[in-house]
Protein backbone atom coordinates (compact mmCIF):
# COMPACT_ATOMS: atom_id res chain seq x y z
CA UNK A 1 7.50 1.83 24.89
CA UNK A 2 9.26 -0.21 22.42
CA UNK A 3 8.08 -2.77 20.24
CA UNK A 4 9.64 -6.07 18.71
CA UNK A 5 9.56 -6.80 14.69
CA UNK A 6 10.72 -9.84 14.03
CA UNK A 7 12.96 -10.13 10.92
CA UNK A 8 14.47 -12.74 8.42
CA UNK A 9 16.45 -12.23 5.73
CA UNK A 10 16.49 -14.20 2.23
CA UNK A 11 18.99 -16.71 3.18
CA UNK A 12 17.46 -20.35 2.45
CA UNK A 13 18.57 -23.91 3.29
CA UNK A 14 17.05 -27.73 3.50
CA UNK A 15 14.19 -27.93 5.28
CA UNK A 16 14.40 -24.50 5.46
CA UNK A 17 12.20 -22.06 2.73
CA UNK A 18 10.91 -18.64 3.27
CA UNK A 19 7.25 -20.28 3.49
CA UNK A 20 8.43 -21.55 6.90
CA UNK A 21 10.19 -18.38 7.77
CA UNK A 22 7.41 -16.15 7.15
CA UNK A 23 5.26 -19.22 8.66
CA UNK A 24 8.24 -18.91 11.96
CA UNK A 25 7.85 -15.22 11.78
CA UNK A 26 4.13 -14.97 12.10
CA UNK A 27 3.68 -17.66 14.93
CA UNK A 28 6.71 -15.85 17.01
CA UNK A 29 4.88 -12.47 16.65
CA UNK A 30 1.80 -13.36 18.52
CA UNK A 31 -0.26 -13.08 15.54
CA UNK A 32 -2.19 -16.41 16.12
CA UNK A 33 -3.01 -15.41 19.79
CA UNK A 34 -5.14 -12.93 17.73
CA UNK A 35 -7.37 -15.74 16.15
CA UNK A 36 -10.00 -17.12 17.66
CA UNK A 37 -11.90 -20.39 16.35
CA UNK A 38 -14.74 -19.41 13.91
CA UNK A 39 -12.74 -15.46 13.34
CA UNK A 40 -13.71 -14.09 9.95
CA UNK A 41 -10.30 -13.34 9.40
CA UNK A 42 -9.31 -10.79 6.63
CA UNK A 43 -6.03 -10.80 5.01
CA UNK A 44 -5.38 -7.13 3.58
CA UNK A 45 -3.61 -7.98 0.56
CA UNK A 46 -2.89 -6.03 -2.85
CA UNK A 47 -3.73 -8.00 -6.04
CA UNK A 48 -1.19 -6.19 -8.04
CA UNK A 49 -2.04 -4.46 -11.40
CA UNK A 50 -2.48 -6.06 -14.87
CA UNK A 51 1.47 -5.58 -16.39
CA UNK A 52 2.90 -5.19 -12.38
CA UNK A 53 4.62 -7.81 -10.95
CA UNK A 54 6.04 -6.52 -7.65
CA UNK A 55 3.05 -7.55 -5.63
CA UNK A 56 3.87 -10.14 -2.76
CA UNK A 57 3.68 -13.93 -4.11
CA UNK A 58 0.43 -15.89 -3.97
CA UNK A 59 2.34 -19.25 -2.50
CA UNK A 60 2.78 -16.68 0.71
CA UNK A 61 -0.54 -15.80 0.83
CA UNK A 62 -1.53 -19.99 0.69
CA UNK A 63 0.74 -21.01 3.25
CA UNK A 64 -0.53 -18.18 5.72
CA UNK A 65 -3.83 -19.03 4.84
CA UNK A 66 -2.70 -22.27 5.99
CA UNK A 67 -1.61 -21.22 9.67
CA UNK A 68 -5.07 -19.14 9.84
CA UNK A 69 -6.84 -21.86 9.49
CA UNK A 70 -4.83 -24.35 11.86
CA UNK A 71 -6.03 -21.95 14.60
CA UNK A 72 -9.94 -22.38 13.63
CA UNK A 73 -10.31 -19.05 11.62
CA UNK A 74 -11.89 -18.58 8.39
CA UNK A 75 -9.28 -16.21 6.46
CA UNK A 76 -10.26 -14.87 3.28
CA UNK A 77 -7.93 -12.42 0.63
CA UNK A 78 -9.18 -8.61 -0.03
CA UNK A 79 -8.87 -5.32 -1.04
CA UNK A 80 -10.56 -2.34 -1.83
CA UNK A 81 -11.37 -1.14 -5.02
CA UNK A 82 -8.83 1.74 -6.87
CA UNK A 83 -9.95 5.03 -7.47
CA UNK A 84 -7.72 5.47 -10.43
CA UNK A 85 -8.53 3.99 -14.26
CA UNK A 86 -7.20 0.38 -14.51
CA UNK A 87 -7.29 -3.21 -13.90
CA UNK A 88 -9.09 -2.91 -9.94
CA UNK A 89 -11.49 0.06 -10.23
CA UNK A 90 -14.56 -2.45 -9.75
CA UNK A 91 -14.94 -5.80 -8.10
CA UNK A 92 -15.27 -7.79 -11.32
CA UNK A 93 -11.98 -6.41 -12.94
CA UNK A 94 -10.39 -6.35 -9.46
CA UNK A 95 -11.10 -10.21 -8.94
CA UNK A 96 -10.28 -10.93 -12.85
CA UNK A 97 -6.89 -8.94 -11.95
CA UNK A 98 -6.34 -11.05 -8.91
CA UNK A 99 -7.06 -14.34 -10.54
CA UNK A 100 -4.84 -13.32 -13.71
CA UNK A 101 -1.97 -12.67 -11.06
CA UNK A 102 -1.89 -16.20 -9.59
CA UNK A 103 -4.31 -15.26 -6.25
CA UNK A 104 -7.00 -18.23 -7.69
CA UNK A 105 -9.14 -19.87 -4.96
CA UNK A 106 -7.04 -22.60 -6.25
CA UNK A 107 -3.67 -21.34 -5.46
CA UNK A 108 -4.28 -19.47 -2.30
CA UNK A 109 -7.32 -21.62 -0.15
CA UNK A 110 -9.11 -18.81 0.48
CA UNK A 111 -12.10 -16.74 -1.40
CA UNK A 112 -10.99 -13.46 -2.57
CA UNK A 113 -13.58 -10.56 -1.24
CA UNK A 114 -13.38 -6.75 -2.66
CA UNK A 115 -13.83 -4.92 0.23
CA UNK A 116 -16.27 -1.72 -0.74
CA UNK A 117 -18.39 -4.12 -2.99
CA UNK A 118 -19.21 -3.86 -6.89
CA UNK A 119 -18.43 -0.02 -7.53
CA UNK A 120 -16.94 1.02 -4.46
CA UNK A 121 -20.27 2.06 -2.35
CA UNK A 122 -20.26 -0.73 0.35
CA UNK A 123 -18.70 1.03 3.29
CA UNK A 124 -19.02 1.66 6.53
CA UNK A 125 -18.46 5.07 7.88
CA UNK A 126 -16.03 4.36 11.36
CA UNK A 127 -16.10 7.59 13.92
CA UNK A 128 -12.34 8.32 14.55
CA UNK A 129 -12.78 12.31 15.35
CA UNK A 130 -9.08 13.62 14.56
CA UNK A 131 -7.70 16.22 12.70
CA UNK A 132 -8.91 15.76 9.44
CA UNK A 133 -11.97 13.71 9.76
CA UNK A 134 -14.61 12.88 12.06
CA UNK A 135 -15.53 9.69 10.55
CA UNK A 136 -14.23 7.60 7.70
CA UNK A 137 -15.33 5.15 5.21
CA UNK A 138 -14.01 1.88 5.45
CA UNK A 139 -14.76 -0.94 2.79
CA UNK A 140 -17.71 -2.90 4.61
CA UNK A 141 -15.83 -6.48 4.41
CA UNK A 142 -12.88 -4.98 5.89
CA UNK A 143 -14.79 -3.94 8.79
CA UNK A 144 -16.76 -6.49 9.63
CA UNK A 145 -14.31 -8.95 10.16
CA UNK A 146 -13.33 -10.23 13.01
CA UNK A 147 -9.75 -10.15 12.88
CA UNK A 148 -7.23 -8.95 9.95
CA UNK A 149 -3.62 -9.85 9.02
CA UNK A 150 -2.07 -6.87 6.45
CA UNK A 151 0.24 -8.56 4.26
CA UNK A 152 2.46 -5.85 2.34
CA UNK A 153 4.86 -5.02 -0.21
CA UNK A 154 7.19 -2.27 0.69
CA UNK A 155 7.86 -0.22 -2.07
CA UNK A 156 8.45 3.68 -2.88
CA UNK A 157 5.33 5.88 -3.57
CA UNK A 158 5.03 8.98 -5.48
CA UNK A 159 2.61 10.58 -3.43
CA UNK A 160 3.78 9.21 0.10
CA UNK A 161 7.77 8.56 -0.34
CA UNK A 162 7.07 5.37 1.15
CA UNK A 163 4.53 2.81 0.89
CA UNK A 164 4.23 0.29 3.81
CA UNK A 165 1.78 -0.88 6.30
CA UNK A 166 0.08 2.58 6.74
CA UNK A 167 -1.06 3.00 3.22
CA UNK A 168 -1.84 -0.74 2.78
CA UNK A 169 -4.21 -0.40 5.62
CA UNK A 170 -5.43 3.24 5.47
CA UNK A 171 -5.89 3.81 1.68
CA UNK A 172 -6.05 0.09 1.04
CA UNK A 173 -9.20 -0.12 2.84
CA UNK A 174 -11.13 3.35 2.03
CA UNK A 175 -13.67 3.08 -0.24
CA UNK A 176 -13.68 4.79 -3.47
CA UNK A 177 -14.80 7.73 -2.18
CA UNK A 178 -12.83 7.54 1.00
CA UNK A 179 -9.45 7.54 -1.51
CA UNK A 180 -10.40 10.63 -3.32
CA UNK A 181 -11.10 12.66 0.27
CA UNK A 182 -7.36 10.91 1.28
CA UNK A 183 -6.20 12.51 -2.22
CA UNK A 184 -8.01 15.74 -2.13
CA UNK A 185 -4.16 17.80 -1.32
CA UNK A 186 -3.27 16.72 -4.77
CA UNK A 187 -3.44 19.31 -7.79
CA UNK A 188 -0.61 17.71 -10.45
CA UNK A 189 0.12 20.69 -12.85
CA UNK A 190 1.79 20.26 -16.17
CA UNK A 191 4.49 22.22 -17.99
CA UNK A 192 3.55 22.86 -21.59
CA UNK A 193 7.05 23.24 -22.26
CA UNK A 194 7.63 19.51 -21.47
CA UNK A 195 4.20 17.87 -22.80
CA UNK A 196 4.28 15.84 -25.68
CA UNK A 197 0.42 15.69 -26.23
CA UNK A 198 0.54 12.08 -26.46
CA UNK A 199 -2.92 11.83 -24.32
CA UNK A 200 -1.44 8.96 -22.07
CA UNK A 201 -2.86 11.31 -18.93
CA UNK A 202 -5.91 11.10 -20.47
CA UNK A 203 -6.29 7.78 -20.93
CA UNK A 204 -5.74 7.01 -16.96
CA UNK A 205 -7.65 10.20 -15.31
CA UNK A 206 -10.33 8.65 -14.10
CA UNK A 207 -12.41 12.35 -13.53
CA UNK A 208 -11.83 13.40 -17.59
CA UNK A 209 -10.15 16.30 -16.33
CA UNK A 210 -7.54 16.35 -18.91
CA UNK A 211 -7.92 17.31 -22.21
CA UNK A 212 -5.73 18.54 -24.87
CA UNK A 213 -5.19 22.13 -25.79
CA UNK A 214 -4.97 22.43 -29.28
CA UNK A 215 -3.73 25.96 -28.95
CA UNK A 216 -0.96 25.21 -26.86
CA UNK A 217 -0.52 21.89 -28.51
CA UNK A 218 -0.07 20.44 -24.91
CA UNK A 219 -2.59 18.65 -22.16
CA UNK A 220 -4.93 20.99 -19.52
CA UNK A 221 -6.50 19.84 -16.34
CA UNK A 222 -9.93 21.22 -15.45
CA UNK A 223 -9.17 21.60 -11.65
CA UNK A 224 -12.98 21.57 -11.38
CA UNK A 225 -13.02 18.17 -12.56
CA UNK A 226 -9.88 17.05 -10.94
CA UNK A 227 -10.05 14.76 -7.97
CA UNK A 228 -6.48 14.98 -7.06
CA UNK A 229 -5.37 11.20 -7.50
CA UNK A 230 -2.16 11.95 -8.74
CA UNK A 231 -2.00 9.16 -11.60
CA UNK A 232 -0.81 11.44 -14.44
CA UNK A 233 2.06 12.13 -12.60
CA UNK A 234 3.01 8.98 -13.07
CA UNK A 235 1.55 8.03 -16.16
CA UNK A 236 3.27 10.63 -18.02
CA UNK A 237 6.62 9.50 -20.48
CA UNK A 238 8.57 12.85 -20.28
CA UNK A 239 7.30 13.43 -17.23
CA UNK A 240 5.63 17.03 -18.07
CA UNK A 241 3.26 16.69 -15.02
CA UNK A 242 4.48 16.79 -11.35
CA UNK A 243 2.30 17.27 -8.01
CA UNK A 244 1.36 20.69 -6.90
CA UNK A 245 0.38 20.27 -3.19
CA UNK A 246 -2.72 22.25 -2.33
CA UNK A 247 -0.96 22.40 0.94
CA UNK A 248 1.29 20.30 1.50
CA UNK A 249 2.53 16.34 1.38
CA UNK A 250 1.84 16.00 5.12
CA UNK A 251 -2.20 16.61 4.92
CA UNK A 252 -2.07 13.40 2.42
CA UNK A 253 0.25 11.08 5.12
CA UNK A 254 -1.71 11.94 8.13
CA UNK A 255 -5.58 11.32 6.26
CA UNK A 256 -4.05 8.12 5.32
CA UNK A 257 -2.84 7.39 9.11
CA UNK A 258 -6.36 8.83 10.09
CA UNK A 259 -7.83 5.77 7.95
CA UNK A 260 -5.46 3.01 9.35
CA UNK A 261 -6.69 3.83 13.02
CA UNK A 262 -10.11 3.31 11.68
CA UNK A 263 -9.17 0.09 10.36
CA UNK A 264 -7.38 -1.36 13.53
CA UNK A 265 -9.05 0.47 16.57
CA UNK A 266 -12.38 -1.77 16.25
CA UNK A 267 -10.21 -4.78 15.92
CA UNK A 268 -7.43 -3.95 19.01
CA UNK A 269 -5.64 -6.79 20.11
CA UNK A 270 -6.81 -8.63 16.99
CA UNK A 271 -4.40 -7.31 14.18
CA UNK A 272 -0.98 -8.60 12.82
CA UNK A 273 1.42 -7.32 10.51
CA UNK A 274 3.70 -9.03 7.52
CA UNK A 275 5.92 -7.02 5.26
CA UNK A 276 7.80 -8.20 2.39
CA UNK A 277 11.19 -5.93 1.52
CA UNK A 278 11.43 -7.72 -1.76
CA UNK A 279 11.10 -6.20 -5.17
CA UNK A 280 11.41 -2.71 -3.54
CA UNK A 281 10.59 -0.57 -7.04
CA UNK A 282 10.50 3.35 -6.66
CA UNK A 283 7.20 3.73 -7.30
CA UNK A 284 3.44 2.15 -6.18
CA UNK A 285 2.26 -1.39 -7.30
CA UNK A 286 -0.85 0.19 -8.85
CA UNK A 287 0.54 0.58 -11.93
CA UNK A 288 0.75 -1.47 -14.62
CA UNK A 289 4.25 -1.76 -14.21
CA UNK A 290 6.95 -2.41 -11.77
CA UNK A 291 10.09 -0.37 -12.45
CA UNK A 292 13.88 -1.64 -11.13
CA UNK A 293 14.26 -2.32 -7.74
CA UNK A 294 16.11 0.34 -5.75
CA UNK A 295 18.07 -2.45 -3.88
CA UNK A 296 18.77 -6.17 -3.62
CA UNK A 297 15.95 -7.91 -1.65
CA UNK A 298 16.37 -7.71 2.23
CA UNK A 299 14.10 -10.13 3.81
CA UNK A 300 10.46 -10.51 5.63
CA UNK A 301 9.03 -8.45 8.70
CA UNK A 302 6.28 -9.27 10.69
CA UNK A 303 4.87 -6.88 13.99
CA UNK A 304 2.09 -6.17 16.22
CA UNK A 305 2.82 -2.53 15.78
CA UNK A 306 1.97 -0.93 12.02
CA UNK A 307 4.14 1.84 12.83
CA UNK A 308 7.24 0.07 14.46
CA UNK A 309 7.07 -2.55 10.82
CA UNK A 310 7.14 0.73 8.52
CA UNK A 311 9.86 2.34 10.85
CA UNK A 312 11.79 -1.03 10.86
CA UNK A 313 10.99 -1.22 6.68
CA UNK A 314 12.32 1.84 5.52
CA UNK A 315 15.15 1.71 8.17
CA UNK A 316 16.30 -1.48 6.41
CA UNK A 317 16.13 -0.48 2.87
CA UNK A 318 17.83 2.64 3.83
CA UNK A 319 20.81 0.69 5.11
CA UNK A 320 21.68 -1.19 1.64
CA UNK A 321 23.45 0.03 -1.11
CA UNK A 322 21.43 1.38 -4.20
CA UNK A 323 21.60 -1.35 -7.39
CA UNK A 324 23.22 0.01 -10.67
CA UNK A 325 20.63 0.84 -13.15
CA UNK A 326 17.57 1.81 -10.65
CA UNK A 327 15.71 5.29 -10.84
CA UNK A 328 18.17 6.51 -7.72
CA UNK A 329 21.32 5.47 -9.27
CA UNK A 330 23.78 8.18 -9.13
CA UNK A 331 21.44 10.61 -6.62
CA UNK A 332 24.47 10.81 -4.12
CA UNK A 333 23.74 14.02 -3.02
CA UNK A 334 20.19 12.66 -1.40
CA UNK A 335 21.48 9.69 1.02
CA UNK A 336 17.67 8.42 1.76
CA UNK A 337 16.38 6.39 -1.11
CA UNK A 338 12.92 6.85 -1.23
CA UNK A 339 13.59 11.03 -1.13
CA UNK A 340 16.07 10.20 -3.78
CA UNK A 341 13.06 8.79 -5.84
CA UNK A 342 10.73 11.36 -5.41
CA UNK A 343 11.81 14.06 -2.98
CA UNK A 344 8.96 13.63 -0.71
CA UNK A 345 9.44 13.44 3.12
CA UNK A 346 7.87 10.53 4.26
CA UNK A 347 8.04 11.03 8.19
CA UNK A 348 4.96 12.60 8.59
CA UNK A 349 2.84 9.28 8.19
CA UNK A 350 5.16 7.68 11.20
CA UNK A 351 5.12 10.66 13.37
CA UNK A 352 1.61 11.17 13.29
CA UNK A 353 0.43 7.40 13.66
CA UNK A 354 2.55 7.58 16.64
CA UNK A 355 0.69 10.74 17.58
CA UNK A 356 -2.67 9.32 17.06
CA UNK A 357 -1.63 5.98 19.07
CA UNK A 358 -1.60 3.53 15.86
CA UNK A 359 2.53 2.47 17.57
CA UNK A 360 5.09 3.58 18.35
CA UNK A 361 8.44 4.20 15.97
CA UNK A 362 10.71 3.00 18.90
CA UNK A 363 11.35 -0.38 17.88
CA UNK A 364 13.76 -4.03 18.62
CA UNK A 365 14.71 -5.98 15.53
CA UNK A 366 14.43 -9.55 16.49
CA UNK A 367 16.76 -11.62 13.85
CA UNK A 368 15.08 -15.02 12.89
């Protein structure tokens, strides 16, 4: 089985913007078929971080919220809250974060809805029975809507290699406590050596399992304490800290996969897909940063199939050329860019969606 992803690139002309290629892209996808008059309709979306502006534009967001409503359904934004320290970790700093960002009732049309509620507790736990769980916890507005359009950013992870439709829906939608189960492979270990006891880790480790050892005159991780979220990797300036899988990066990929299908199997036949190769930095949007882009912008894909899009995405960006200055400049001997950024193999997330029947990776680029 192979499925079509519809694709247009950047180009622009009269009459012509990418609102109404994203708006031609979504309507020759089928994803309107998927609305039904009076559909609570969810748009997965990520709000970006205070300081990170690589999150998909708020005028896209308004204009689909546009076509959502032209069929009779009632779309509103959301996300689910972070498990990390910063900007989204509750729904009041999450929607303060959103608003700050440009994704105002005002701009976008729609009311903005965190997903797991006020701290992260409003979920519902969705039977799945795979591999690694039985049942997982999905934010309760999520859930309960009738349909769901995932609008994403495609951009490199640290964790993941990749992230793309998959970890928009699957650890975009877990509730607090569904991300740290999703993160539980993690153990980041530091190198005294390298450690500058600055206490930036610190500051973002959202378990206080980091402290500074005065002795070694370098930071410690209580791996009781540790939740495995992986944010001082990232966090760190040198960096002194990298990721010590438990086992290994796979176990992460597939939980994550294992979350989507909880997402989109109560909702089959009512689920689209829109992802935005634009802005493509290294590394996730939950920081409060956005590094440079690994290469120029490519264009917009939309898809029935979650796994086809990400196949399709990182396909794409593996075709361009690398831009001077970006954190995989000069990594010729690693031709893939997103193992050039963090030497992660990012297959495992495709082939075991496929596996699990999220899609398929077999896919037909349709050229808008």
């Amino acid at each position: 089985m192979t499925a079509e992803v519809f694709f247009t690139d950047m180009r622009t002309s009269s009459g012509r913007s990418l609102l109404d290629k994203m708006e031609k892209l979504f309507e020759l996808a089928g994803m309107g078929d998927a609305i039904k008059a009076g559909d609570l309709v969810a748009i997965k979306i990520h709000f970006g971080e205070q300081g990170n502006l690589g999150y998909v534009r708020p005028q896209y967001l308004r204009r689909l919220v546009k076509s959502i409503k032209a069929r009779g359904g009632k779309p509103f934004l959301t996300d689910a809250n972070t498990l990390y320290v910063g900007s989204r970790a509750n729904a009041v700093d999450h929607l303060q974060t959103a608003v700050e960002n440009g994704f105002a009732y005002a701009v976008v049309d729609a009311p903005l809805i965190i997903a797991d509620g006020l701290n992260g507790k409003d979920f519902i736990n969705v039977k799945i029975d795979k591999k690694h769980y039985e049942s997982v916890k999905i934010g309760t507005a999520i859930h309960h809507a009738n349909s769901l359009i995932a609008v994403t950013h495609f951009k490199g992870h640290e964790l993941t290699g990749f992230g793309g439709t998959l970890k928009n829906l699957g650890m975009g939608s877990g509730s607090r406590g569904g991300k740290q189960a999703m993160h539980s492979d993690v153990a980041p270990k530091i190198n005294p050596d390298k450690c500058l006891a600055c206490g930036t880790c610190i500051e973002w480790c959202p378990a206080a399992a980091i402290s500074i050892d005065e002795k070694e005159d370098a930071a410690v991780i209580d791996y009781q304490k540790c939740i495995g979220c992986g944010e001082c990797t990232v966090t760190c300036p040198v960096p002194a800290i990298k990721v010590s899988w438990k086992t290994t990066t796979q176990a992460t990929q597939e939980k994550i996969a294992e979350y989507a299908l909880g997402v989109v199997a109560p909702k089959a036949g009512k689920v689209g897909y829109i992802t935005f190769l634009t802005d493509i930095s290294p590394d996730c949007d939950c920081f409060g940063w956005n590094d440079a882009p690994m290469v120029a912008d490519i264009g917009i894909l939309a898809s029935l199939d979650p796994v086809a899009i990400d196949q399709a995405a990182v396909d794409l960006v593996n075709q361009q050329p690398r831009l001077v200055g970006s954190k995989v400049t000069g990594k010729i001997e690693e031709k893939d860019h997103f193992k050039a950024a963090h030497n992660i193999d990012w297959s495992y997330q495709l082939a075991y969606a496929e596996e699990i029947g999220l899609g398929t990776r077999s896919y037909k680029l349709v050229r808008v």
